[in-house]
N, C-alpha and C. Protein backbone atom coordinates (compact mmCIF):
# COMPACT_ATOMS: atom_id res chain seq x y z
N UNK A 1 -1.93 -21.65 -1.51
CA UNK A 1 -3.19 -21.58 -0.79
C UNK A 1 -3.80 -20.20 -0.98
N UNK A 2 -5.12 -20.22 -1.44
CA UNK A 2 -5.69 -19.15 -1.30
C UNK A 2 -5.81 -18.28 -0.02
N UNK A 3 -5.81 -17.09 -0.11
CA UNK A 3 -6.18 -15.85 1.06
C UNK A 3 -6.88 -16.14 1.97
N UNK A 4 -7.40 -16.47 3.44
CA UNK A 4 -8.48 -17.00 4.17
C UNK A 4 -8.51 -15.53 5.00
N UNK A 5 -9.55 -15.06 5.38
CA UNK A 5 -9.69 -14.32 6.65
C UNK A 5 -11.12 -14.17 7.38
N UNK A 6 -10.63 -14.81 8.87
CA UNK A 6 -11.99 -14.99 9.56
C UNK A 6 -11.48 -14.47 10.81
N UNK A 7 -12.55 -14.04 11.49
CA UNK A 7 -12.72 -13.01 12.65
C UNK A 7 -14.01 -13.14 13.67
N UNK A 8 -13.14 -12.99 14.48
CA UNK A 8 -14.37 -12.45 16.13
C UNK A 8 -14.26 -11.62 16.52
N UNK A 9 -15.16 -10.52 16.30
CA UNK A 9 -15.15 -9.23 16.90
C UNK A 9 -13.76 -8.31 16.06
N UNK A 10 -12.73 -7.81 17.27
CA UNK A 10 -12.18 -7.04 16.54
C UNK A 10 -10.53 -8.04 16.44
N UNK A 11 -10.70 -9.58 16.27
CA UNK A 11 -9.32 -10.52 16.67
C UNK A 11 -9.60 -11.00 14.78
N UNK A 12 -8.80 -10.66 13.60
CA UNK A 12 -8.78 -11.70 12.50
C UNK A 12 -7.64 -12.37 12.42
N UNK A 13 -7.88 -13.45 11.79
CA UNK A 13 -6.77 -14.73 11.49
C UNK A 13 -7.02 -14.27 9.89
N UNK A 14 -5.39 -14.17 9.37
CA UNK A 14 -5.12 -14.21 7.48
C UNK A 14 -4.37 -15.39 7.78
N UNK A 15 -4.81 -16.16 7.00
CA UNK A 15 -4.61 -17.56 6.48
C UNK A 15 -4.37 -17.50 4.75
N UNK A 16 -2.93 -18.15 4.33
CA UNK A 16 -2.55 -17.96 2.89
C UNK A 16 -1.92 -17.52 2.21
N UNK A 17 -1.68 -16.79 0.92
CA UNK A 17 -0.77 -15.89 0.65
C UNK A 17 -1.21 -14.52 0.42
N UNK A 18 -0.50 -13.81 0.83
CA UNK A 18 -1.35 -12.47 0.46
C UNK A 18 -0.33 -11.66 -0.35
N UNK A 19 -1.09 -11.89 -1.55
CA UNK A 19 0.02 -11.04 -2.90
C UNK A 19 -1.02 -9.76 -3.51
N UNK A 20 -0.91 -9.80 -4.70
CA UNK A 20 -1.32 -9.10 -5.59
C UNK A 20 -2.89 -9.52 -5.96
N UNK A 21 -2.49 -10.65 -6.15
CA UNK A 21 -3.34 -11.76 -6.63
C UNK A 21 -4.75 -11.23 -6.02
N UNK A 22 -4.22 -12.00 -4.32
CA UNK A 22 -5.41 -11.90 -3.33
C UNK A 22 -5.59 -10.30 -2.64
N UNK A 23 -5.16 -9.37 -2.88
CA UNK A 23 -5.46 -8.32 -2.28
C UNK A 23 -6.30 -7.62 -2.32
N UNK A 24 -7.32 -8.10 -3.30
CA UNK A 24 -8.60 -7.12 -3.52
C UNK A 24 -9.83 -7.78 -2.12
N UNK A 25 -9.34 -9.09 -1.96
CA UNK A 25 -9.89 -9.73 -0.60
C UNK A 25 -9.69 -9.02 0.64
N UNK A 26 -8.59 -9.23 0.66
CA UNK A 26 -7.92 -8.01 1.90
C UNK A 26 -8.12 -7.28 2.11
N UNK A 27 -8.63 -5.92 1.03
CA UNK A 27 -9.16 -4.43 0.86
C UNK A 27 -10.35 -4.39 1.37
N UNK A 28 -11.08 -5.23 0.72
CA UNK A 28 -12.58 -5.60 0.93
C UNK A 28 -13.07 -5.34 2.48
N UNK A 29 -12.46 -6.44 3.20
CA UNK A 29 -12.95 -6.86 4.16
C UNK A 29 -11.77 -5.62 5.06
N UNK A 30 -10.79 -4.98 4.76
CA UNK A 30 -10.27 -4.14 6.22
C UNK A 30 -10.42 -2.84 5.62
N UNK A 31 -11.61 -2.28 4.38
CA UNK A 31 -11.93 -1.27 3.85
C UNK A 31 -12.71 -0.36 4.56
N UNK A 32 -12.10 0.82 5.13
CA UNK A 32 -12.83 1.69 6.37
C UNK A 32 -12.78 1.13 7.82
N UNK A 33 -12.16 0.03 8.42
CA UNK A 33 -12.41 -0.92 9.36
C UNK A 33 -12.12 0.21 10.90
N UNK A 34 -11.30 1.06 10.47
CA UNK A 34 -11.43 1.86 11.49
C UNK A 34 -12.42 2.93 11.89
N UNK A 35 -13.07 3.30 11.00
CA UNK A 35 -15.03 3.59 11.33
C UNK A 35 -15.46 2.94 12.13
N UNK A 36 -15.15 1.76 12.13
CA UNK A 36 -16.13 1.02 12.55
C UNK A 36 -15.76 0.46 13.63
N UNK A 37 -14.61 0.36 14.01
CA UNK A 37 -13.90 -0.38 15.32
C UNK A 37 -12.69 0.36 15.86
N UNK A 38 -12.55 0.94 17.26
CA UNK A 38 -11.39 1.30 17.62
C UNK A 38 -10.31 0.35 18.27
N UNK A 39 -10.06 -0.99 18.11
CA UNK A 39 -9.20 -0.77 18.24
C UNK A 39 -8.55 -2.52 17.05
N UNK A 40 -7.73 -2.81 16.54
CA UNK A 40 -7.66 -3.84 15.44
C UNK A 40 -6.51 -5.19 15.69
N UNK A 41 -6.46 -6.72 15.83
CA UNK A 41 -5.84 -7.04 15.76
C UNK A 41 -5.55 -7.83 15.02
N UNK A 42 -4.65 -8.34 14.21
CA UNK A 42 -4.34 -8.93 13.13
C UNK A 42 -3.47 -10.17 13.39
N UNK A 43 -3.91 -11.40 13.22
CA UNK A 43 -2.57 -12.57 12.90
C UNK A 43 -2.06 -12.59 12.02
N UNK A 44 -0.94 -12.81 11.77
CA UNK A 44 -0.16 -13.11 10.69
C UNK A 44 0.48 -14.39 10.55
N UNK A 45 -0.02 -15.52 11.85
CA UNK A 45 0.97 -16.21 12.20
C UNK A 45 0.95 -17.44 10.43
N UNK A 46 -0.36 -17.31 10.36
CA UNK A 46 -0.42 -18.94 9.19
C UNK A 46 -0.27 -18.15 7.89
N UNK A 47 0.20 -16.74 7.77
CA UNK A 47 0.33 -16.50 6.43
C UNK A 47 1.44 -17.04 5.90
N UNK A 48 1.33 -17.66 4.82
CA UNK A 48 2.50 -18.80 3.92
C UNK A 48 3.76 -18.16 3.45
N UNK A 49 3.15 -16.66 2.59
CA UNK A 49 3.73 -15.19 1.85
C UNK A 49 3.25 -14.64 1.28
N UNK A 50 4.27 -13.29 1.46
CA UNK A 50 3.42 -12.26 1.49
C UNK A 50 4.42 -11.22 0.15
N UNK A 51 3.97 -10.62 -0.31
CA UNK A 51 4.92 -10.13 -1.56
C UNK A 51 4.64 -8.31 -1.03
N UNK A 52 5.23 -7.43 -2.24
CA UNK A 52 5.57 -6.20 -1.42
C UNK A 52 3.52 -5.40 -1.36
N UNK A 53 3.01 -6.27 -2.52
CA UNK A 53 1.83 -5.60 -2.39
C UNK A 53 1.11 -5.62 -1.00
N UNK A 54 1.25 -7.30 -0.19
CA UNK A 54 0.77 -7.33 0.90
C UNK A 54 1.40 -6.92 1.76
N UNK A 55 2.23 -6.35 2.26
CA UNK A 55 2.97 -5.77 3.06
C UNK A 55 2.86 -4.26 3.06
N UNK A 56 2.56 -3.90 1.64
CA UNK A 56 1.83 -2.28 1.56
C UNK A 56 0.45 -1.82 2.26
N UNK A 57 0.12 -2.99 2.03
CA UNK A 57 -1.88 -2.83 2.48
C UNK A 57 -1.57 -2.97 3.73
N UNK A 58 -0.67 -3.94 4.64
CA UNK A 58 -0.78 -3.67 6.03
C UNK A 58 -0.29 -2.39 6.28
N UNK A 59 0.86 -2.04 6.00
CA UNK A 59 1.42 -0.91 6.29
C UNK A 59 0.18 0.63 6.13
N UNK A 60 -0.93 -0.01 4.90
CA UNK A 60 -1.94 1.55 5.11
C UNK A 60 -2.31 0.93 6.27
N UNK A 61 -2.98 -0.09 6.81
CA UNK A 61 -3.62 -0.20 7.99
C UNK A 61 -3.07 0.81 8.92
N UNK A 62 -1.68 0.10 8.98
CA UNK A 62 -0.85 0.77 10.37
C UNK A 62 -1.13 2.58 10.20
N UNK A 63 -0.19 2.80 8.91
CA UNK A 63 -0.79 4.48 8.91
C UNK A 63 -2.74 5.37 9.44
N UNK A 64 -3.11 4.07 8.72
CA UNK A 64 -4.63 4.79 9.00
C UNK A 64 -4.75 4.65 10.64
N UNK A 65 -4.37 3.69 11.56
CA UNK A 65 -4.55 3.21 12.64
C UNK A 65 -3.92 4.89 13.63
N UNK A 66 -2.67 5.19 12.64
CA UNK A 66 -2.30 6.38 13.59
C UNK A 66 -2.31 7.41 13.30
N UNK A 67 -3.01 7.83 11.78
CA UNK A 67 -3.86 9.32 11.69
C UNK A 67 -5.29 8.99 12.44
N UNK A 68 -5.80 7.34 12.44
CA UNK A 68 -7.13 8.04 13.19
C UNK A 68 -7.47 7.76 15.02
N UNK A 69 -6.00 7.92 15.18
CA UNK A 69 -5.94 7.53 16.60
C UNK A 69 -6.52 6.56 16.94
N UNK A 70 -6.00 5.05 16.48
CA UNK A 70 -6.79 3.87 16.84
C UNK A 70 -5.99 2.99 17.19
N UNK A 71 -6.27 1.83 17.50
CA UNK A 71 -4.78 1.08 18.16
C UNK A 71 -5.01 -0.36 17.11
N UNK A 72 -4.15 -0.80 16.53
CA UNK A 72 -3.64 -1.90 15.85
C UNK A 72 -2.66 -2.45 16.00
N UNK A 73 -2.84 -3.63 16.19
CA UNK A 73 -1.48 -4.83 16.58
C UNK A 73 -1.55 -6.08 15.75
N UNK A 74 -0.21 -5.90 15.43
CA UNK A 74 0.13 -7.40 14.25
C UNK A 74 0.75 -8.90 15.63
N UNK A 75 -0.03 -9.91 15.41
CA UNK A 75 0.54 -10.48 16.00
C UNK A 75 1.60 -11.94 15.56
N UNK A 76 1.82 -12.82 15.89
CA UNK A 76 2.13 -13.55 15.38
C UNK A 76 3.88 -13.41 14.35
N UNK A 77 4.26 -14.72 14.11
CA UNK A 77 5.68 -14.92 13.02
C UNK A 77 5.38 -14.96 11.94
N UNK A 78 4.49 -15.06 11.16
CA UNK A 78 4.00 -15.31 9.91
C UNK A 78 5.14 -14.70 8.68
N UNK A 79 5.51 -13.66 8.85
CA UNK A 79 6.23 -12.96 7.63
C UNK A 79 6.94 -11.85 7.70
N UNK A 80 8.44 -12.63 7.37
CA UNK A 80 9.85 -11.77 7.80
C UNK A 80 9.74 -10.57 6.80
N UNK A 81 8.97 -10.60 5.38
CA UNK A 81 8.73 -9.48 4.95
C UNK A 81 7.92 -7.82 5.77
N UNK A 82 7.24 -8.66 5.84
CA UNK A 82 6.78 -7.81 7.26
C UNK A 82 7.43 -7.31 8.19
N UNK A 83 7.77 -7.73 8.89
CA UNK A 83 9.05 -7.71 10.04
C UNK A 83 9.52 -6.70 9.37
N UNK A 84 10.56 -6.93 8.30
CA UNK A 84 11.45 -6.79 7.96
C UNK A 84 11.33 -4.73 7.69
N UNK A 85 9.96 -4.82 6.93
CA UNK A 85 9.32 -3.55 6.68
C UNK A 85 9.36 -2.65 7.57
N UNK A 86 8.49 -3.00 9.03
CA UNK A 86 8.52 -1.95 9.96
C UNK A 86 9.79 -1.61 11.21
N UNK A 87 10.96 -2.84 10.75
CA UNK A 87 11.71 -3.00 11.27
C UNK A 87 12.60 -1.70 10.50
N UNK A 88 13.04 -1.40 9.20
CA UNK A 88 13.37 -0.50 8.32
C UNK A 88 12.84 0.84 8.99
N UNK A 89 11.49 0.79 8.87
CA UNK A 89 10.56 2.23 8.87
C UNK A 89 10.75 3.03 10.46
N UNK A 90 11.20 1.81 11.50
CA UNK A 90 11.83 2.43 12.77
C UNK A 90 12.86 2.79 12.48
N UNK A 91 13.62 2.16 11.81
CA UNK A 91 15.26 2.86 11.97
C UNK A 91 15.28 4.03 11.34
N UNK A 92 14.16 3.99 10.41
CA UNK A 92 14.39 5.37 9.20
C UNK A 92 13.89 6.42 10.37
């Protein structure tokens, strides 16, 4: 399934896989997003998979979210890669 992402206000749903492939979608649309909105939330629940590229691009989110003092939350089960990532980056 292709990449989906639709939004109200500052709530988006990613719907699909988010690889390599689809990540220039992803960039697009969460490119500067913290200019523009303080504070971000993200589903993850219907993402299918996610490979290490998509799991990098969230991870800038998260970084940009806390050099620019903004608040971002992943919600949802969608992807143990994920998980798995910031689950690592606490212990480290």
């Amino acid at each position: 399934m292709d990449l989906q992402i639709t939004n109200c206000n500052n709530f988006f749903k990613i719907k699909g896989v988010l690889n390599k492939t689809s990540i220039d979608l992803f960039q697009n649309k969460f490119n500067d997003i913290f200019d523009k909105v303080d504070d971000l939330t993200i589903s993850i629940k219907d993402i299918e998979s996610m490979d290490k590229v998509g799991v990098s691009a969230i991870a800038r989110l998260h970084e940009e979210a806390l050099m620019k003092n903004k608040r971002f939350s992943i919600i949802g089960y969608g992807c143990k890669e994920l998980y798995d990532h910031f689950k690592t980056s606490t212990a480290a």
